[in-house]
C-alpha atoms as a PDB file:
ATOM      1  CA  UNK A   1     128.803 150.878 121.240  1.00  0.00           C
ATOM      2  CA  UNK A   2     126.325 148.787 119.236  1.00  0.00           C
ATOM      3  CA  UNK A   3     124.868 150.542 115.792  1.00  0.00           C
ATOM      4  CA  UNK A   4     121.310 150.436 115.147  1.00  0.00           C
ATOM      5  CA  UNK A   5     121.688 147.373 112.818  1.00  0.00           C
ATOM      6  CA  UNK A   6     123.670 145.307 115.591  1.00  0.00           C
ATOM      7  CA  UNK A   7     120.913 146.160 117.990  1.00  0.00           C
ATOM      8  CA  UNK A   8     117.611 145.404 115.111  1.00  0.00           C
ATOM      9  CA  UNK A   9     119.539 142.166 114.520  1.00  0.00           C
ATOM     10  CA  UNK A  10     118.171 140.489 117.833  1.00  0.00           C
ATOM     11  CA  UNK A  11     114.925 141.783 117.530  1.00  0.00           C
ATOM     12  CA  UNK A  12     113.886 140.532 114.168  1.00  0.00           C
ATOM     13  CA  UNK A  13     114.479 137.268 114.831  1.00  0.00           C
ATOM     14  CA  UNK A  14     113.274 136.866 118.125  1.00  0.00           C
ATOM     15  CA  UNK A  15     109.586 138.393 116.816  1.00  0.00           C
ATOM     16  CA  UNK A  16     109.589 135.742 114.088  1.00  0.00           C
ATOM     17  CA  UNK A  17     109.873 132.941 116.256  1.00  0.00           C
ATOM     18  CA  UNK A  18     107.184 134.611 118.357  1.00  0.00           C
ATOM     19  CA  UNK A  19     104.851 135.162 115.758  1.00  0.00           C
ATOM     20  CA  UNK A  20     105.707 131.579 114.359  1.00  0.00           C
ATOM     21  CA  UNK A  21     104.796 130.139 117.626  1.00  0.00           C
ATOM     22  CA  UNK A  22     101.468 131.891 118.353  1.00  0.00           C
ATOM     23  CA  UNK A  23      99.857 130.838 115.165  1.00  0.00           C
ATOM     24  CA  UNK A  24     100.488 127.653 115.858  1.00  0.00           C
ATOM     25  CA  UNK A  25      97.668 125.446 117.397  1.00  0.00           C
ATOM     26  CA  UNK A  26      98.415 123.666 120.742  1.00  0.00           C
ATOM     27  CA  UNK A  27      99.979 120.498 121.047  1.00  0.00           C
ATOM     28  CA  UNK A  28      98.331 118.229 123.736  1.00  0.00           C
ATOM     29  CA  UNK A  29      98.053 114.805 125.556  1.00  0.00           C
ATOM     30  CA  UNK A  30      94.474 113.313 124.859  1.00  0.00           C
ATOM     31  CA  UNK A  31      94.064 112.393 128.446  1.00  0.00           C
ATOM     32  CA  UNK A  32      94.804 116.421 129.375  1.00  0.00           C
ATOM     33  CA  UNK A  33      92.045 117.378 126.282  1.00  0.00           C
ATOM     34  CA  UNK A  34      89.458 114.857 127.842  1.00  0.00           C
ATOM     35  CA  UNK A  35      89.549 115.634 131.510  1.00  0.00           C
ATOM     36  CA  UNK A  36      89.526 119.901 130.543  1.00  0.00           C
ATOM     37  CA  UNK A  37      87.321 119.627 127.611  1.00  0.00           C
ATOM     38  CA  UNK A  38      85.612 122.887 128.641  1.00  0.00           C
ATOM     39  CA  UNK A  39      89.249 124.452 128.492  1.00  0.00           C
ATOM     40  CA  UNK A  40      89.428 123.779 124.846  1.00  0.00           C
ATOM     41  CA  UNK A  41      85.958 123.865 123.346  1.00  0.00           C
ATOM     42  CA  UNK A  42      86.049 125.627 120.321  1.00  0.00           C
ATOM     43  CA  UNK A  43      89.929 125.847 120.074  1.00  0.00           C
ATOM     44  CA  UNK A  44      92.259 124.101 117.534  1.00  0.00           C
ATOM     45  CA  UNK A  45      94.855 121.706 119.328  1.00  0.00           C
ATOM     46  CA  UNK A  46      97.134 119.207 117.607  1.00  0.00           C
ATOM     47  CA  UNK A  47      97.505 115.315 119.210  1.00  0.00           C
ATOM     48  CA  UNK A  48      99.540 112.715 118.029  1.00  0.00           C
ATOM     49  CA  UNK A  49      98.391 108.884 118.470  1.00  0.00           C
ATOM     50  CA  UNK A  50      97.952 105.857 116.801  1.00  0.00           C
ATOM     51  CA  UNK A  51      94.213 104.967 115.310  1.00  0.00           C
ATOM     52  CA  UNK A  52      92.569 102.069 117.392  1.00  0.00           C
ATOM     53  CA  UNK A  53      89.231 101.796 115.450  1.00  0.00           C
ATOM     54  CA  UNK A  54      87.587 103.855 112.432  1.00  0.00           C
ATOM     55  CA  UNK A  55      84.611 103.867 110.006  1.00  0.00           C
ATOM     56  CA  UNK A  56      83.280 105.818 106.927  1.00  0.00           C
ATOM     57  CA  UNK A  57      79.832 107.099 105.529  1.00  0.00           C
ATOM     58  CA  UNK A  58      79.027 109.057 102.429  1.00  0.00           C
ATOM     59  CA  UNK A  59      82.403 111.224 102.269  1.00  0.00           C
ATOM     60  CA  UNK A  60      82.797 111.412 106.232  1.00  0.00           C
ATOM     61  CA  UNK A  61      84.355 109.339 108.411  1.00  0.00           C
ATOM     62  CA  UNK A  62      85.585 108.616 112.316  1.00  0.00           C
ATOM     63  CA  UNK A  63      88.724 107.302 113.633  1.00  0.00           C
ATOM     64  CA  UNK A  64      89.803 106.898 117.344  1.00  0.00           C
ATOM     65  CA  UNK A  65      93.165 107.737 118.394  1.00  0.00           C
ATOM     66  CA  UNK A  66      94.890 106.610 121.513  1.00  0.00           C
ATOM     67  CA  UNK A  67      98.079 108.346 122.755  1.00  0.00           C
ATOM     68  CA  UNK A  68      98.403 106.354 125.908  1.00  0.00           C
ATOM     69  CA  UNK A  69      96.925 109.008 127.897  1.00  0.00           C
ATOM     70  CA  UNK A  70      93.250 108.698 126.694  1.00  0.00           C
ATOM     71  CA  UNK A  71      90.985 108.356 123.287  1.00  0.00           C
ATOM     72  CA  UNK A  72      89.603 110.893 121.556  1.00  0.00           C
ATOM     73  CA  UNK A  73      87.137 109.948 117.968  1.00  0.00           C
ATOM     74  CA  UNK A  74      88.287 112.250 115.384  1.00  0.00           C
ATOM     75  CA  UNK A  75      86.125 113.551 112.668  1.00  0.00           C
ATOM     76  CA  UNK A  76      87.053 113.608 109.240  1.00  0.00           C
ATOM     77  CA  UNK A  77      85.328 115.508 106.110  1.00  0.00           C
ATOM     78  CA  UNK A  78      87.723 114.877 102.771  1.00  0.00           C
ATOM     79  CA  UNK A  79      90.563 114.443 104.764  1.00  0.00           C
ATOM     80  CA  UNK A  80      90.582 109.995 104.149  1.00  0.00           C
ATOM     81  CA  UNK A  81      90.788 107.324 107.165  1.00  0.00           C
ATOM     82  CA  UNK A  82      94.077 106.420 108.260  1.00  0.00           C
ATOM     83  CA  UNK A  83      94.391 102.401 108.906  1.00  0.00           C
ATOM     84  CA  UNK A  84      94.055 100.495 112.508  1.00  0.00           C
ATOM     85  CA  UNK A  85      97.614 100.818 113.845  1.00  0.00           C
ATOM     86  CA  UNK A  86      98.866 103.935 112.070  1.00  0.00           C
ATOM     87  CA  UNK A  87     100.557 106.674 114.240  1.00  0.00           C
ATOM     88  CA  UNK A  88      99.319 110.125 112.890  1.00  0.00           C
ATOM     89  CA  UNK A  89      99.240 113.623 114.216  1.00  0.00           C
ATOM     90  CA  UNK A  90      96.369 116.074 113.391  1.00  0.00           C
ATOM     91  CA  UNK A  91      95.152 118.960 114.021  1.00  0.00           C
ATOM     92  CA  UNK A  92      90.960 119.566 114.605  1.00  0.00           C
ATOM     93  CA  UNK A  93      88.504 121.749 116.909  1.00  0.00           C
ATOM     94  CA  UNK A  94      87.512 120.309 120.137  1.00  0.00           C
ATOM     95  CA  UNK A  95      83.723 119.763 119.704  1.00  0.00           C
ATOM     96  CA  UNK A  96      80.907 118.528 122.039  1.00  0.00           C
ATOM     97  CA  UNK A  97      77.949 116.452 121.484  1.00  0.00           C
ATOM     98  CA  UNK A  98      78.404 115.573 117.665  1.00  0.00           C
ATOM     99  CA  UNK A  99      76.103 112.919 115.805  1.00  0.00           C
ATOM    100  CA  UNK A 100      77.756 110.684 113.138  1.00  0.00           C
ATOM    101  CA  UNK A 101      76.359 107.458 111.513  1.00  0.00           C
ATOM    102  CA  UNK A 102      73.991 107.182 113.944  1.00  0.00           C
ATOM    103  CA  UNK A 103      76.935 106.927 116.428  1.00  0.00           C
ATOM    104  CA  UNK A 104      77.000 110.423 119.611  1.00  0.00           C
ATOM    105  CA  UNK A 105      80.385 111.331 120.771  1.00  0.00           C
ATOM    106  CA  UNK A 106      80.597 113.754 123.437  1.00  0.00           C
ATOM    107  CA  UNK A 107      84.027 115.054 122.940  1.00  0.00           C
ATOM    108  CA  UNK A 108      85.391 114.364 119.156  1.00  0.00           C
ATOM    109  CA  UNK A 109      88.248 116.293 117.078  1.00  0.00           C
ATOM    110  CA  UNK A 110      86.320 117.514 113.717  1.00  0.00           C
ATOM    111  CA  UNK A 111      89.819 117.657 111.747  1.00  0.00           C
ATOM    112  CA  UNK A 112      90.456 120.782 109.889  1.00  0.00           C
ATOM    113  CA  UNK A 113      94.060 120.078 108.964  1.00  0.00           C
ATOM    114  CA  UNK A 114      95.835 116.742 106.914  1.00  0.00           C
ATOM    115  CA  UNK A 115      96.993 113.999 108.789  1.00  0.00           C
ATOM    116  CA  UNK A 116     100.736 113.558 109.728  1.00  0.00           C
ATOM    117  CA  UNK A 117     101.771 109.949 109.407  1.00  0.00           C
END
């Protein structure tokens, strides 16, 4: 028969790795963010890809990443451009219909973690 330590043993580590995994945002495929964008509006997800194009204004700036899948622009406050060819991973809220530079983007990333390279 099992004490009441034995038994509590199990069940503290299995609730870490639950709460651990909960708090973290979702990891997704660009081309799965852009065909369900209603899905994730408003939600934090993380994607991984390399940056295919960027530019910068007054503190803010844009970068596209491509993960084979799709593109998605990713907007950046304070957070620094990455360089044309660099594989990062970031985390951001899916937002429609932002204005930047006189550019639109319908579905962007505004990045609210630092980039992984």
């Amino acid at each position: 028969m099992q004490s009441p330590i034995q038994r509590n043993a199990y069940v503290f580590p299995i609730l870490l790795l639950a709460t651990i995994f909960v708090g973290c945002p979702q990891q997704l495929r660009i081309g799965e963010l852009t065909s369900n964008t209603g899905r994730y509006a408003n939600r934090e997800v993380t994607v991984t890809g390399t940056v295919v194009s960027s530019f910068g204004l007054l503190g803010q700036s844009a970068y596209e990443l491509d993960d084979g899948t799709g593109k998605i622009w990713v907007l950046s406050q304070n957070f620094g451009t990455p360089s044309k060819g660099t594989r990062v991973g970031i985390t951001g809220r899916v937002t429609q219909g932002v204005n930047l530079g006189g550019r639109s983007f319908a579905v962007a990333l505004r990045q609210s973690h630092e980039t992984h390279y």
